[in-house]
PDB file of N, CA and C in Angstrom:
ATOM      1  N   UNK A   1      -1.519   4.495 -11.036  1.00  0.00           N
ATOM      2  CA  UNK A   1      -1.691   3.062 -11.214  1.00  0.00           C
ATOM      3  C   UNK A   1      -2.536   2.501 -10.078  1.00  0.00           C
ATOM      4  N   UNK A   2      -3.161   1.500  -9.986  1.00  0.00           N
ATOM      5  CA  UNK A   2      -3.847   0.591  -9.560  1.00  0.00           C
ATOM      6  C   UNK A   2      -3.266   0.188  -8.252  1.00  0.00           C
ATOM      7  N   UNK A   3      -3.612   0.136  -7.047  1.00  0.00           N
ATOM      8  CA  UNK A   3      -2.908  -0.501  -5.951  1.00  0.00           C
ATOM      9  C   UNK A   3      -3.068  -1.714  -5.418  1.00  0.00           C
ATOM     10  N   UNK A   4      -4.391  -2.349  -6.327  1.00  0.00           N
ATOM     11  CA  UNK A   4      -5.035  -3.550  -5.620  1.00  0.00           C
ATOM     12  C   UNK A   4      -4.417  -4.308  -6.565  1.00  0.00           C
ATOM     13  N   UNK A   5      -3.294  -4.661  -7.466  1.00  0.00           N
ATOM     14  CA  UNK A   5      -2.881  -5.762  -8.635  1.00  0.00           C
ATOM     15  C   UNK A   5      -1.385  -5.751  -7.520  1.00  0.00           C
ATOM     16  N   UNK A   6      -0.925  -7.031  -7.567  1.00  0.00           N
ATOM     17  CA  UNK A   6       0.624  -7.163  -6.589  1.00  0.00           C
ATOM     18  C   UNK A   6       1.723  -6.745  -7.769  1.00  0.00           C
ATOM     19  N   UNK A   7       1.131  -6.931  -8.700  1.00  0.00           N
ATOM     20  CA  UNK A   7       1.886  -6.897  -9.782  1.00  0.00           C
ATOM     21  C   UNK A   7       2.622  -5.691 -10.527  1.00  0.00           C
ATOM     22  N   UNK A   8       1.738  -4.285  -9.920  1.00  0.00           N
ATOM     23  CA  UNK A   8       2.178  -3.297  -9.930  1.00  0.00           C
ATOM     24  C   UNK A   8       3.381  -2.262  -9.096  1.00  0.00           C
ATOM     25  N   UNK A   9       2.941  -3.175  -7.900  1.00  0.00           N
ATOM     26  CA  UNK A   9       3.560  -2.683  -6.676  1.00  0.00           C
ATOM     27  C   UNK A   9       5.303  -3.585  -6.864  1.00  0.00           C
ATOM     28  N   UNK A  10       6.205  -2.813  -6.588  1.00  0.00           N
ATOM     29  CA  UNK A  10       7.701  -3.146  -6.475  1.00  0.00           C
ATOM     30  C   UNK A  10       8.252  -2.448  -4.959  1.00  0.00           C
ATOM     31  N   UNK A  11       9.177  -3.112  -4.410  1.00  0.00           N
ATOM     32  CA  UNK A  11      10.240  -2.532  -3.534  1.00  0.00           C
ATOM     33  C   UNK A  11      10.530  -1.557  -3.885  1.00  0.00           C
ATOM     34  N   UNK A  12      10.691  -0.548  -3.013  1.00  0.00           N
ATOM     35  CA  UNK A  12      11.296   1.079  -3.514  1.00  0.00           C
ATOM     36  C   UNK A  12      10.138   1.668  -4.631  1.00  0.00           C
ATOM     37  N   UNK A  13       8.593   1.702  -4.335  1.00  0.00           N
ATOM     38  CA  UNK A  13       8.222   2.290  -5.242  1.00  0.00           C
ATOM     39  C   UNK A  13       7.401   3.134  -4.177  1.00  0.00           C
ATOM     40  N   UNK A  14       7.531   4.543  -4.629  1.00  0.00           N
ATOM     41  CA  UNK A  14       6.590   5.518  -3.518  1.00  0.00           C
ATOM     42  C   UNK A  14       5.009   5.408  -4.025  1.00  0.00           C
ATOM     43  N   UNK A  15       4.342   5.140  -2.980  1.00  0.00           N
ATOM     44  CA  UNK A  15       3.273   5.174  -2.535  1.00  0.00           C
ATOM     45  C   UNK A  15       2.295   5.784  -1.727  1.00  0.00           C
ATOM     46  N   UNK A  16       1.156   5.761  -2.272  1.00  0.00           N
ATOM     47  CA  UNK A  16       0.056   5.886  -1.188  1.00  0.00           C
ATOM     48  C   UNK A  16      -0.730   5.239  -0.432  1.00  0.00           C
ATOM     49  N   UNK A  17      -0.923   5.253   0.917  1.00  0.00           N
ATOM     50  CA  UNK A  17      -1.242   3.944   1.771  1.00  0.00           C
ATOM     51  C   UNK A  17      -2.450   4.874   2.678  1.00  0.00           C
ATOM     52  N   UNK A  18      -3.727   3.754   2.895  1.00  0.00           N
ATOM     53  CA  UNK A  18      -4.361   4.161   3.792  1.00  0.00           C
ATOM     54  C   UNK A  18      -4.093   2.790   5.215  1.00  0.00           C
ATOM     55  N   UNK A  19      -3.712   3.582   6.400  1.00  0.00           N
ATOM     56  CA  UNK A  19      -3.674   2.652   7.810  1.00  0.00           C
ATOM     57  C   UNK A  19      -4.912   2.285   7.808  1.00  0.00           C
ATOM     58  N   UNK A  20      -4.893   1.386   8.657  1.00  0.00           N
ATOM     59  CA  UNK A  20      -6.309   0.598   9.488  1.00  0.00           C
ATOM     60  C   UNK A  20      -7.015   1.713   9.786  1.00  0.00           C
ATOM     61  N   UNK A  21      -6.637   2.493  10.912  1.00  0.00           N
ATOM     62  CA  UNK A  21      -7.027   2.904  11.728  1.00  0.00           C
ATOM     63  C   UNK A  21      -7.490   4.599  11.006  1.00  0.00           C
ATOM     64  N   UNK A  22      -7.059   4.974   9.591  1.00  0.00           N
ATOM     65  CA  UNK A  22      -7.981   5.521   8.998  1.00  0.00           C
ATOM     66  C   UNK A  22      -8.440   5.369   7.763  1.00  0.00           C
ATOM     67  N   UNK A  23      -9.146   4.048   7.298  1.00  0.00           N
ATOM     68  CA  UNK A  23      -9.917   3.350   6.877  1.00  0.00           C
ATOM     69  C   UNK A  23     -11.409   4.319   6.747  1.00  0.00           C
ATOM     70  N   UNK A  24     -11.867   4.707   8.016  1.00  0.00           N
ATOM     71  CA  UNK A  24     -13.118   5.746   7.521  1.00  0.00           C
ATOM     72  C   UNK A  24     -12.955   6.737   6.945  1.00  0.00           C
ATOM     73  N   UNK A  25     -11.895   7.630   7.483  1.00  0.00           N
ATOM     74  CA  UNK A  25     -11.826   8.855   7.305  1.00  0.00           C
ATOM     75  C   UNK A  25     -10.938   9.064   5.631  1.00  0.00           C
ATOM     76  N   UNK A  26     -10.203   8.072   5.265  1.00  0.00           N
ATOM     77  CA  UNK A  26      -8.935   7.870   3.988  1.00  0.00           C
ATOM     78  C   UNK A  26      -8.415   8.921   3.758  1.00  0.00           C
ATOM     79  N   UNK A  27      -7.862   9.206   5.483  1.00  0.00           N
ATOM     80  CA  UNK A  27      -6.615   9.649   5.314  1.00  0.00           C
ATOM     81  C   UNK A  27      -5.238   9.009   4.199  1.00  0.00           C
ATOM     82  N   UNK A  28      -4.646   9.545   3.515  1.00  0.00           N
ATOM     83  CA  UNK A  28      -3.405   8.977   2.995  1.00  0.00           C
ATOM     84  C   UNK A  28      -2.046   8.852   3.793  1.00  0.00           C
ATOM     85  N   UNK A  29      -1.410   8.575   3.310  1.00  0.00           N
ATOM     86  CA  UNK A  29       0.076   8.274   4.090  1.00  0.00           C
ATOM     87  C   UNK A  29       1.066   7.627   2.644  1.00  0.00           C
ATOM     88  N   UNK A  30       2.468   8.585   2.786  1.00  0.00           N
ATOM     89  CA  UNK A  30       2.888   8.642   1.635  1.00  0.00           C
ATOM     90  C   UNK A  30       4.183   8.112   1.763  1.00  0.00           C
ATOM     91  N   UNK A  31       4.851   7.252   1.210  1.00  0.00           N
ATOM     92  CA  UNK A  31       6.111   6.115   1.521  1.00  0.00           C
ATOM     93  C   UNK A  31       6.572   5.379   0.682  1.00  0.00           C
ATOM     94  N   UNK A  32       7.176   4.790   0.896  1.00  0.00           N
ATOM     95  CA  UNK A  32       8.382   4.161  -0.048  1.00  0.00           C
ATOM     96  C   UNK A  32       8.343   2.597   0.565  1.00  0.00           C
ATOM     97  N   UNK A  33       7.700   1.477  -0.430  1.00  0.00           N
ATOM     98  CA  UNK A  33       7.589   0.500   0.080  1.00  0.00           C
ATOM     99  C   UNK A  33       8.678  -0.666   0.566  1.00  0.00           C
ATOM    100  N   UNK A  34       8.817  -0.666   1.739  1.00  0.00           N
ATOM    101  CA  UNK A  34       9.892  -1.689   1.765  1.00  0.00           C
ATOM    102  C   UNK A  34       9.798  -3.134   1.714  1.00  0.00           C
ATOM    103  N   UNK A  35       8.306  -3.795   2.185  1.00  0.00           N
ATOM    104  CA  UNK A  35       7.878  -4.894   2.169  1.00  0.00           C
ATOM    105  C   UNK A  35       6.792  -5.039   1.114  1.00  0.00           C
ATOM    106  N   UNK A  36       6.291  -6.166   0.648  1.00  0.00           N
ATOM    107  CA  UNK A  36       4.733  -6.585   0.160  1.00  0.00           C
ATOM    108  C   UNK A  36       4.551  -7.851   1.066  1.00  0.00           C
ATOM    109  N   UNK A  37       3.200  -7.459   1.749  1.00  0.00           N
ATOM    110  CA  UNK A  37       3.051  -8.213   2.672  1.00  0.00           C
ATOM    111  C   UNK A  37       1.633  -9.159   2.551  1.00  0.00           C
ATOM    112  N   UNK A  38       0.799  -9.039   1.327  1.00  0.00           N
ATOM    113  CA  UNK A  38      -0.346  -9.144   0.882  1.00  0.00           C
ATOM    114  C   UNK A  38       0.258 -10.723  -0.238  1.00  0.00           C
ATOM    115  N   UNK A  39       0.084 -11.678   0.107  1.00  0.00           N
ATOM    116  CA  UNK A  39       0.547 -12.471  -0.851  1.00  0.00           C
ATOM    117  C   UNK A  39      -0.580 -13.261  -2.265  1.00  0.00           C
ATOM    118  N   UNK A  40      -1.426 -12.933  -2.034  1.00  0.00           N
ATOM    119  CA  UNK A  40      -2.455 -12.655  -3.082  1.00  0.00           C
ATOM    120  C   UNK A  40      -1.725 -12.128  -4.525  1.00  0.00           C
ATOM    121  N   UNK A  41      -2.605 -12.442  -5.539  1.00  0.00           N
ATOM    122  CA  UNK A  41      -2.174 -11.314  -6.584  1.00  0.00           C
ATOM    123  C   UNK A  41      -3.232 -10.179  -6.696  1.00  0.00           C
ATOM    124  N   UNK A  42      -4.102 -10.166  -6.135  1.00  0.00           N
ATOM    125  CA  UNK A  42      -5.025  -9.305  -6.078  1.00  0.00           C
ATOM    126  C   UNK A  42      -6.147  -9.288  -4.684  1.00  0.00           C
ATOM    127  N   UNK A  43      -6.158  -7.786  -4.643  1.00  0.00           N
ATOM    128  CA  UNK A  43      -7.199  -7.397  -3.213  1.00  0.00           C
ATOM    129  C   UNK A  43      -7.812  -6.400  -3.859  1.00  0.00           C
ATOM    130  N   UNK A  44      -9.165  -6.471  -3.173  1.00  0.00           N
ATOM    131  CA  UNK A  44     -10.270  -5.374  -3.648  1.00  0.00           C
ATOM    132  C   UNK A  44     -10.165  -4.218  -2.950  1.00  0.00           C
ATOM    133  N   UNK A  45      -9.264  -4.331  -1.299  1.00  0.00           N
ATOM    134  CA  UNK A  45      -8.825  -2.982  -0.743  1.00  0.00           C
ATOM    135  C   UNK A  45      -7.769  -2.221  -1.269  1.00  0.00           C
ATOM    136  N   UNK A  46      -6.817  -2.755  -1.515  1.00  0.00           N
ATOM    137  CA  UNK A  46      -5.555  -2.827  -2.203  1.00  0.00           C
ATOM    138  C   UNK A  46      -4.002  -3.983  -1.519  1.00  0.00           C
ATOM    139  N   UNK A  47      -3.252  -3.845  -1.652  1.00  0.00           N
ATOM    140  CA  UNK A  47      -2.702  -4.695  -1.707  1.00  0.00           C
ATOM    141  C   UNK A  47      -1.615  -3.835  -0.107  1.00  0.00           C
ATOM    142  N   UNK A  48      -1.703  -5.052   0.810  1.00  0.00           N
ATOM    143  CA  UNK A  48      -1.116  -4.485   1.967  1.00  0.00           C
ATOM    144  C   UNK A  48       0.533  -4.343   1.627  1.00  0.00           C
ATOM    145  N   UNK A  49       1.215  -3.279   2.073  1.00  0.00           N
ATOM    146  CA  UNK A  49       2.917  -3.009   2.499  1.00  0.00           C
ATOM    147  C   UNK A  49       3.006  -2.585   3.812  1.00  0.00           C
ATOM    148  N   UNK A  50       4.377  -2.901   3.492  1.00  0.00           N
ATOM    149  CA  UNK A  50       5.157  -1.820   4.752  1.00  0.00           C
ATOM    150  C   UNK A  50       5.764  -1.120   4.311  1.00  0.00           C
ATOM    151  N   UNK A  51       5.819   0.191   4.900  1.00  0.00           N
ATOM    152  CA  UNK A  51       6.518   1.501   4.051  1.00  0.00           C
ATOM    153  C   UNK A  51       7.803   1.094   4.877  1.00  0.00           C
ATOM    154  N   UNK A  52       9.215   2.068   4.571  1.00  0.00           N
ATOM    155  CA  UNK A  52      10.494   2.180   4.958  1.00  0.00           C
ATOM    156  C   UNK A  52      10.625   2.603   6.228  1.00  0.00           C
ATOM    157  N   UNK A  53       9.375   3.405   7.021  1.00  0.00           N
ATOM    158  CA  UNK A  53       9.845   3.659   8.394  1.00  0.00           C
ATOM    159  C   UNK A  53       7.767   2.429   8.995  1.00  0.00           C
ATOM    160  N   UNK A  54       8.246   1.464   8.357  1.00  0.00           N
ATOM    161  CA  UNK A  54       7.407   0.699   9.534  1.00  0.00           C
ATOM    162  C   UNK A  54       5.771   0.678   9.153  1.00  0.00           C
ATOM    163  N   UNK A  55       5.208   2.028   8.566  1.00  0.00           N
ATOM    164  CA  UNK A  55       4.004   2.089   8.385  1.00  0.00           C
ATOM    165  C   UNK A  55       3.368   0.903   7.868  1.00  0.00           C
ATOM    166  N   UNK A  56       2.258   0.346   8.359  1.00  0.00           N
ATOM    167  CA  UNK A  56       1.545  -1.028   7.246  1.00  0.00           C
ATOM    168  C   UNK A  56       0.315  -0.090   6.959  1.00  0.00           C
ATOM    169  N   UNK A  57      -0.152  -0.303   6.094  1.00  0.00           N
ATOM    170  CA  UNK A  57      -1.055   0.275   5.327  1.00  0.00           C
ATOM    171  C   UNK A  57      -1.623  -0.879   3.473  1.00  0.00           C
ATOM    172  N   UNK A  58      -2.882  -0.234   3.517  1.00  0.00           N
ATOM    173  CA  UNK A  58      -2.805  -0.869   1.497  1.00  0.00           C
ATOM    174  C   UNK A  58      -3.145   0.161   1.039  1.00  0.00           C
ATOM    175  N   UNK A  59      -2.834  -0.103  -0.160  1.00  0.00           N
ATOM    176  CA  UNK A  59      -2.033   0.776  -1.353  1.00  0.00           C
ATOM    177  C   UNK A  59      -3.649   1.610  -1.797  1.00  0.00           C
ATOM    178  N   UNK A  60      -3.346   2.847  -2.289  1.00  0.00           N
ATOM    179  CA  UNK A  60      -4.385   3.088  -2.772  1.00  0.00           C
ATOM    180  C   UNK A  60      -3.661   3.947  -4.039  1.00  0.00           C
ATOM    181  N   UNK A  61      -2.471   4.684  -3.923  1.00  0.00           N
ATOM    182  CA  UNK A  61      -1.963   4.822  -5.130  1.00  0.00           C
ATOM    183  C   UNK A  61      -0.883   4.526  -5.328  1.00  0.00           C
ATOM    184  N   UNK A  62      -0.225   4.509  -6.433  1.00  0.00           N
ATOM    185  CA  UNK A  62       0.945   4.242  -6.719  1.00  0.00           C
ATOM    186  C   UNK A  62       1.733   5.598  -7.762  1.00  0.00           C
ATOM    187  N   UNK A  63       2.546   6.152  -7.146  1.00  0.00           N
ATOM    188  CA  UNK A  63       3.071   7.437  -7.076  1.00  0.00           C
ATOM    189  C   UNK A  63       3.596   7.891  -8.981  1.00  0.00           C
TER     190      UNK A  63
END
């Protein structure tokens, strides 16, 4: 699924997140969202969380 719609994304849904800080490289990072922190209904990066241990990242998949 789509990571950039808010509408997709729920609490407790595992995910794929790229951090800031690897943005060039898109590295992934794989988690379980505890926040939506993006209050938009839509982003062209994807839609920012916080995973369960803290990570912020936006979504690039949805598991």
């Amino acid at each position: 699924m789509d990571g950039t719609n808010r509408a997709n994304i729920k609490i407790g849904s595992r995910v794929l997140v790229v951090k800031k800080e690897h943005q060039r490289t898109g590295q992934l990072t794989e988690g379980i969202v505890k926040r939506i922190l993006t209050n938009s209904q839509n982003h062209h990066r994807g839609i920012k969380v916080m995973l369960e241990d803290n990570v912020v990242g936006r979504v690039q998949q949805i598991k």
